[in-house]
Protein backbone atom coordinates (compact mmCIF):
# COMPACT_ATOMS: atom_id res chain seq x y z
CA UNK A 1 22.18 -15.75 9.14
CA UNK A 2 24.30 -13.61 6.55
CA UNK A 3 24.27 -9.83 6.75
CA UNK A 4 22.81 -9.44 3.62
CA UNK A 5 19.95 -10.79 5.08
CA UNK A 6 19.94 -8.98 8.15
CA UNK A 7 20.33 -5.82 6.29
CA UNK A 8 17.41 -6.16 4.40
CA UNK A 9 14.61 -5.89 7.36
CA UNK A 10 16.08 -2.06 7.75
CA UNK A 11 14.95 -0.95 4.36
CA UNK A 12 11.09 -1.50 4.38
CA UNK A 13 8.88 1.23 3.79
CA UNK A 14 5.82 1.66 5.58
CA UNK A 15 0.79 -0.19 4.13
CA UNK A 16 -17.08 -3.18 5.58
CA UNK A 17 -20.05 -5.27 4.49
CA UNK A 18 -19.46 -9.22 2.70
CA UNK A 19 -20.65 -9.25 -0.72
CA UNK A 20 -21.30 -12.56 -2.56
CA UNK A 21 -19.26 -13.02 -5.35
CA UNK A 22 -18.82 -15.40 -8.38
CA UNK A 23 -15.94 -18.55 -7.39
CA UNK A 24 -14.03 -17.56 -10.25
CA UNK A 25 -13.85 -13.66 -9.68
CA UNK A 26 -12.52 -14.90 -5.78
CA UNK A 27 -10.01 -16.69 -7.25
CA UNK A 28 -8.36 -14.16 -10.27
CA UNK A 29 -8.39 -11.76 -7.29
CA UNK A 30 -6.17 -13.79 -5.37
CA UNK A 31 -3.88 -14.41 -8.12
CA UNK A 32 -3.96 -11.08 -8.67
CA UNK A 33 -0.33 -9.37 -7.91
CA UNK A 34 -0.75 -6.47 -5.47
CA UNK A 35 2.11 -4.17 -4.11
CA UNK A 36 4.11 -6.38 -0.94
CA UNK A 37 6.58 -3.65 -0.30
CA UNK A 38 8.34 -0.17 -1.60
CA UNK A 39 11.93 -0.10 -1.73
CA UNK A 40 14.28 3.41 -2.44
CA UNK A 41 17.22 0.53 -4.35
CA UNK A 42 16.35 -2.23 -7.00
CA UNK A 43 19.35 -4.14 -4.88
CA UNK A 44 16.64 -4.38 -1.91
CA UNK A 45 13.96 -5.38 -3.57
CA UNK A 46 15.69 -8.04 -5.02
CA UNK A 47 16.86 -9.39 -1.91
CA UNK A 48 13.50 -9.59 -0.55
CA UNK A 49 12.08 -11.47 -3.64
CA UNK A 50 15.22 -13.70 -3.58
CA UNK A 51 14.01 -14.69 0.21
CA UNK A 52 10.17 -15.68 -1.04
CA UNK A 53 11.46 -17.09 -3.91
CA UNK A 54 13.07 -19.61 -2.17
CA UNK A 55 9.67 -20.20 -0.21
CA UNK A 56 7.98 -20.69 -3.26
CA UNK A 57 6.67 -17.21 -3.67
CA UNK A 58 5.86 -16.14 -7.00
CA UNK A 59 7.27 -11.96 -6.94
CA UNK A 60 6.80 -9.06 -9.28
CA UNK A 61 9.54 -5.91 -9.15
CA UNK A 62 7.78 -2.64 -10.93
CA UNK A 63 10.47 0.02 -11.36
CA UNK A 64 8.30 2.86 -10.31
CA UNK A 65 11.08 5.55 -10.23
CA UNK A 66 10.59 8.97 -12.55
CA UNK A 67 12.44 8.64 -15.67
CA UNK A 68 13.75 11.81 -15.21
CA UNK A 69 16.18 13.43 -12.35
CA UNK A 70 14.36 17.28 -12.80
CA UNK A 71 17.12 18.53 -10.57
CA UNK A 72 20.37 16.93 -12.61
CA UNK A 73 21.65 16.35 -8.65
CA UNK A 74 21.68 12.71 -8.85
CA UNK A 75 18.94 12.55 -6.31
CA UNK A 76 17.66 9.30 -5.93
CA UNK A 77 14.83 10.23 -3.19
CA UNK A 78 11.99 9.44 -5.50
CA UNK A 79 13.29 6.04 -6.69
CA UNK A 80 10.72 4.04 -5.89
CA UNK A 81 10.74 -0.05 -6.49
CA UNK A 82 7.76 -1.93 -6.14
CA UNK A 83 7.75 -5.66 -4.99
CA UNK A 84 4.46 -7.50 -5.71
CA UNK A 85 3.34 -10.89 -5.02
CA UNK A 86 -0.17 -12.36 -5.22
CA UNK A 87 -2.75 -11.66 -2.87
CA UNK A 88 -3.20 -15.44 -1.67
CA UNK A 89 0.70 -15.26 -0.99
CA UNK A 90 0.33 -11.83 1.82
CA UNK A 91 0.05 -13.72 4.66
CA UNK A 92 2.61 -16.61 4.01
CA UNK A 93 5.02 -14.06 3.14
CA UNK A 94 4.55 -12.12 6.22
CA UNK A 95 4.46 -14.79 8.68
CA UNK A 96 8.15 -15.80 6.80
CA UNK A 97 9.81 -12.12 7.29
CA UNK A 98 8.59 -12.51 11.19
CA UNK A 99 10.53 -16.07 11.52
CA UNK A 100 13.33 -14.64 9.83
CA UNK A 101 13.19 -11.57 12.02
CA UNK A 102 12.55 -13.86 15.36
CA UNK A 103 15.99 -15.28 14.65
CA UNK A 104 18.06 -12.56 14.83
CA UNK A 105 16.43 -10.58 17.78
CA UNK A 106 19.07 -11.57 20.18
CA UNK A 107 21.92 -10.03 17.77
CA UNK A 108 20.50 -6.78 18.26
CA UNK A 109 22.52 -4.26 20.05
CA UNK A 110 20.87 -2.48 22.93
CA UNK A 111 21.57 1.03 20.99
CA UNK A 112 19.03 0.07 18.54
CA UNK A 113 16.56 2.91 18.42
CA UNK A 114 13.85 0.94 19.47
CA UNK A 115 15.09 0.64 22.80
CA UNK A 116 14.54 4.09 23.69
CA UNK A 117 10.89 4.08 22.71
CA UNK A 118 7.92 4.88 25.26
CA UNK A 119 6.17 1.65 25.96
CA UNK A 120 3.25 3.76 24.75
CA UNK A 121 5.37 4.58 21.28
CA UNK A 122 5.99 0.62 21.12
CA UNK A 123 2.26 -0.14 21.72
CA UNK A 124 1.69 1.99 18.46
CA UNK A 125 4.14 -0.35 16.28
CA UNK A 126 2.14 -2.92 17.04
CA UNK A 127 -1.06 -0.94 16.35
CA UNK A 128 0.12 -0.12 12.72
CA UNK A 129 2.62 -2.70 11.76
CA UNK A 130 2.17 -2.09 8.20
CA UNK A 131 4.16 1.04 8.76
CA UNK A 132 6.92 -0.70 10.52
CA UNK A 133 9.44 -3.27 9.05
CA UNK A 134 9.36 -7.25 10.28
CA UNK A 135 12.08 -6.89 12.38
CA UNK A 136 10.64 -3.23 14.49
CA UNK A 137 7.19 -5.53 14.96
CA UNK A 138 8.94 -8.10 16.53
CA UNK A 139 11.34 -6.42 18.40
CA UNK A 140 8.55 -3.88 20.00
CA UNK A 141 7.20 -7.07 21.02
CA UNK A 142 9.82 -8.22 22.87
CA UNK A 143 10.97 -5.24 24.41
CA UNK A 144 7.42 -4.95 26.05
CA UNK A 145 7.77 -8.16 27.22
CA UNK A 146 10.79 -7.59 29.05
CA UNK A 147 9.23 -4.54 30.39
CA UNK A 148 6.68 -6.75 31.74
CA UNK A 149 3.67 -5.63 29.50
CA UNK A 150 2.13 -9.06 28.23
CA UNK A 151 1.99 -8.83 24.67
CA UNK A 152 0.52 -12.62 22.79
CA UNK A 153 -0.03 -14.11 20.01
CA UNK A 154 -3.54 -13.24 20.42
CA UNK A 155 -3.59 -10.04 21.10
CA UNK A 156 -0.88 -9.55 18.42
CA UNK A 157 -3.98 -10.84 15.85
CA UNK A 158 -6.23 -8.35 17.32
CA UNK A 159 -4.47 -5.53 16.73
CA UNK A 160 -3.42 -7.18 13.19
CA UNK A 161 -7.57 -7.36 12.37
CA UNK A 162 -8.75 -4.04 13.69
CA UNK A 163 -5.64 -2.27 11.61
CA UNK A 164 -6.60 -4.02 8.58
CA UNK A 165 -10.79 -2.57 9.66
CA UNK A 166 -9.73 0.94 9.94
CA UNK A 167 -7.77 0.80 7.13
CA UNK A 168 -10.67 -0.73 5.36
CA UNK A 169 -12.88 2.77 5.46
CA UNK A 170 -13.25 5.02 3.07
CA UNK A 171 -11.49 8.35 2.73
CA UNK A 172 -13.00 11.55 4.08
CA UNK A 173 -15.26 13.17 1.66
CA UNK A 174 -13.63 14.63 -1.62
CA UNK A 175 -15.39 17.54 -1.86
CA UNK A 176 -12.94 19.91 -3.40
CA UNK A 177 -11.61 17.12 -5.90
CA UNK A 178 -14.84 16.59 -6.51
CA UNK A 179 -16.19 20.43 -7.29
CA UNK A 180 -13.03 20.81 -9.23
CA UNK A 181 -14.14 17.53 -11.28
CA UNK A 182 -17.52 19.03 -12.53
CA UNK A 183 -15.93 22.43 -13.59
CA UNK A 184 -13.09 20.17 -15.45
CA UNK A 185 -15.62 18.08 -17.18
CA UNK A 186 -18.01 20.57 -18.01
CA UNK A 187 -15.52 22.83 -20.02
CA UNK A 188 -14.30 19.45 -21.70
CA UNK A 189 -11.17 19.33 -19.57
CA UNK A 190 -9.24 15.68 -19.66
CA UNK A 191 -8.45 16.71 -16.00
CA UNK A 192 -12.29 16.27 -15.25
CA UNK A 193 -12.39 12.70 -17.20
CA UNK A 194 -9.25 11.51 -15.05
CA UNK A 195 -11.14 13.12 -11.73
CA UNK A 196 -13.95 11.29 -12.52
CA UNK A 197 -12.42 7.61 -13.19
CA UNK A 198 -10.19 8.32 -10.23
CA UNK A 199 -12.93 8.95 -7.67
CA UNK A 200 -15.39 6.07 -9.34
CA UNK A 201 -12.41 2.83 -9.21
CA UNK A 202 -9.00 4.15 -7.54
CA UNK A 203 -8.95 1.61 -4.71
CA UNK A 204 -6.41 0.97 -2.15
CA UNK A 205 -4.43 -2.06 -1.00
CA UNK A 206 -4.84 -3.43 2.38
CA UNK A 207 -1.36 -4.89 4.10
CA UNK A 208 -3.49 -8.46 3.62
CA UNK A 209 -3.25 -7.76 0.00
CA UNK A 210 -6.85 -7.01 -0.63
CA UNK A 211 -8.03 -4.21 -2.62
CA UNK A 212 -11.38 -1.62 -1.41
CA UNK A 213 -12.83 1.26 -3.02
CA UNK A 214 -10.75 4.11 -1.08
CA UNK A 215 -13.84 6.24 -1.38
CA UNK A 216 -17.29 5.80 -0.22
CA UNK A 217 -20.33 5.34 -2.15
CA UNK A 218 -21.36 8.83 -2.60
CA UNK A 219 -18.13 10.45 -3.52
CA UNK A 220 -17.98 7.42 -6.24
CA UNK A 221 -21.21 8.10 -7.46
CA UNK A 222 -20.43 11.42 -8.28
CA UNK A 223 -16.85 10.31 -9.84
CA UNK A 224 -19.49 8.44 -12.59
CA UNK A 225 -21.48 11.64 -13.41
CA UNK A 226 -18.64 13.28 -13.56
CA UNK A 227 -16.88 11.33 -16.10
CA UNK A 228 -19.74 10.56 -17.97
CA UNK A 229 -20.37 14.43 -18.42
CA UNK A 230 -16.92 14.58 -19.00
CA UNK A 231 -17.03 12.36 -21.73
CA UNK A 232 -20.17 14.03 -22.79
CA UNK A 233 -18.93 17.64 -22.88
CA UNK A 234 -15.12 16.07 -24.47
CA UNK A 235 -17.24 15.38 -27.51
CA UNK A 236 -19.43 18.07 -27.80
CA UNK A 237 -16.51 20.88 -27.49
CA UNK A 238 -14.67 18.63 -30.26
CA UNK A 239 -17.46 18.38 -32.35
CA UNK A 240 -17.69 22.52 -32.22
CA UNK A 241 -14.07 22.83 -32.52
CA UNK A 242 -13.91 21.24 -35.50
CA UNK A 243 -17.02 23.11 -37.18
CA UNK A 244 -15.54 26.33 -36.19
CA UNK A 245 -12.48 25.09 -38.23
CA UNK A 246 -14.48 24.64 -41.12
């Protein structure tokens, strides 16, 4: 394998109830691009898409950097590139980053980091591998194997499905967001309107590519009163502006 490729697995960033839904709602959601992985370099990101393009992987690059440097230093800490693919594609494209990881395990030099981890601090790669590159998953693996901790397939999927549950619940309760919401709205604040919307749709992306509600049902209900009374009191405190004016 080239270098370039080998270099790339170092840069990653770290990632309820069935509802019946209409077929072709199912299906726009899986075509629908989510965010794969965050990169600080558009040169990474481009790598990576180069590798599922080649497997037939359809990828998206969002430059999500700030337009502006506010310090003039240069500092490129909050670059941020986004590499998307399609829901349907999350698992495909996973499953090809572990091969290509698999294949250079061997050509890893015993002063990798990872060697010096507590089987215990290993155990918790595996327990969150969204927030661990391709190439830490697999080598936690087999490190633990050759400690003589059985780690499978199986239980490899485990861990896999009860990340993606936890990760499923909603947030704790927003209660000063929240608060802060119906004093915004009420004085006809666009703060409030954004407070609202944000607590009543922001929803988070799983590392399987799907999208839940990232609060629960009562902090969201109270996102919709507040930005419908935010919408209510934008209008009214407009309307007396502009009689006051005349």
């Amino acid at each position: 394998m080239a270098p370039q490729s080998l270099n790339i697995y170092y840069f990653y960033f770290q990632n309820a109830p069935t509802y019946s839904v209409p077929l072709a709602q199912i299906q726009m959601t899986e075509n629908t691009f989510s965010i794969f992985k965050r990169f600080k370099t558009a040169e990474q990101a481009k790598e990576l898409a180069s590798v599922l393009k080649n497997n037939d992987i359809e990828t998206q690059i969002i430059n999500n950097s700030p337009p502006v440097d506010i310090t003039f230093s240069g500092n490129t800490l909050q670059n941020e590139f986004q590499l998307k693919i399609k829901q349907i594609d999350f698992e495909k494209a996973t499953l090809i980053l572990e091969d290509e990881a698999e294949t250079i395990l061997d050509e890893i030099d015993k002063t990798h980091y990872l060697f010096d981890f507590t089987n215990e601090e290993l155990y918790d790669i595996l327990i969150k591998p969204d927030e661990w590159g391709a190439i830490d998953r697999k080598l936690a693996q087999k490190i633990l194997n050759d400690r003589g901790k059985s780690v499978d397939d199986d239980l490899i999927s485990s861990l896999k499905k009860q990340r993606i549950e936890d990760l499923s619940k909603p947030e704790e309760s927003q209660k000063t967001w929240i608060y802060m919401g119906y004093f915004t709205a009420v004085i006809g604040g666009l703060i409030g309107l954004f407070i609202g919307w944000h607590l009543l749709s922001f929803k988070k992306t799983l590392p399987n590519g799907e999208k839940v509600y990232a609060y629960n049902n009562n902090d969201r209900k109270q996102g919709r009163k507040i930005l419908y009374i935010g919408i209510i009191c934008f209008i009214f405190w407009t309307i007396i502006q502009v009689l006051i004016e005349f």
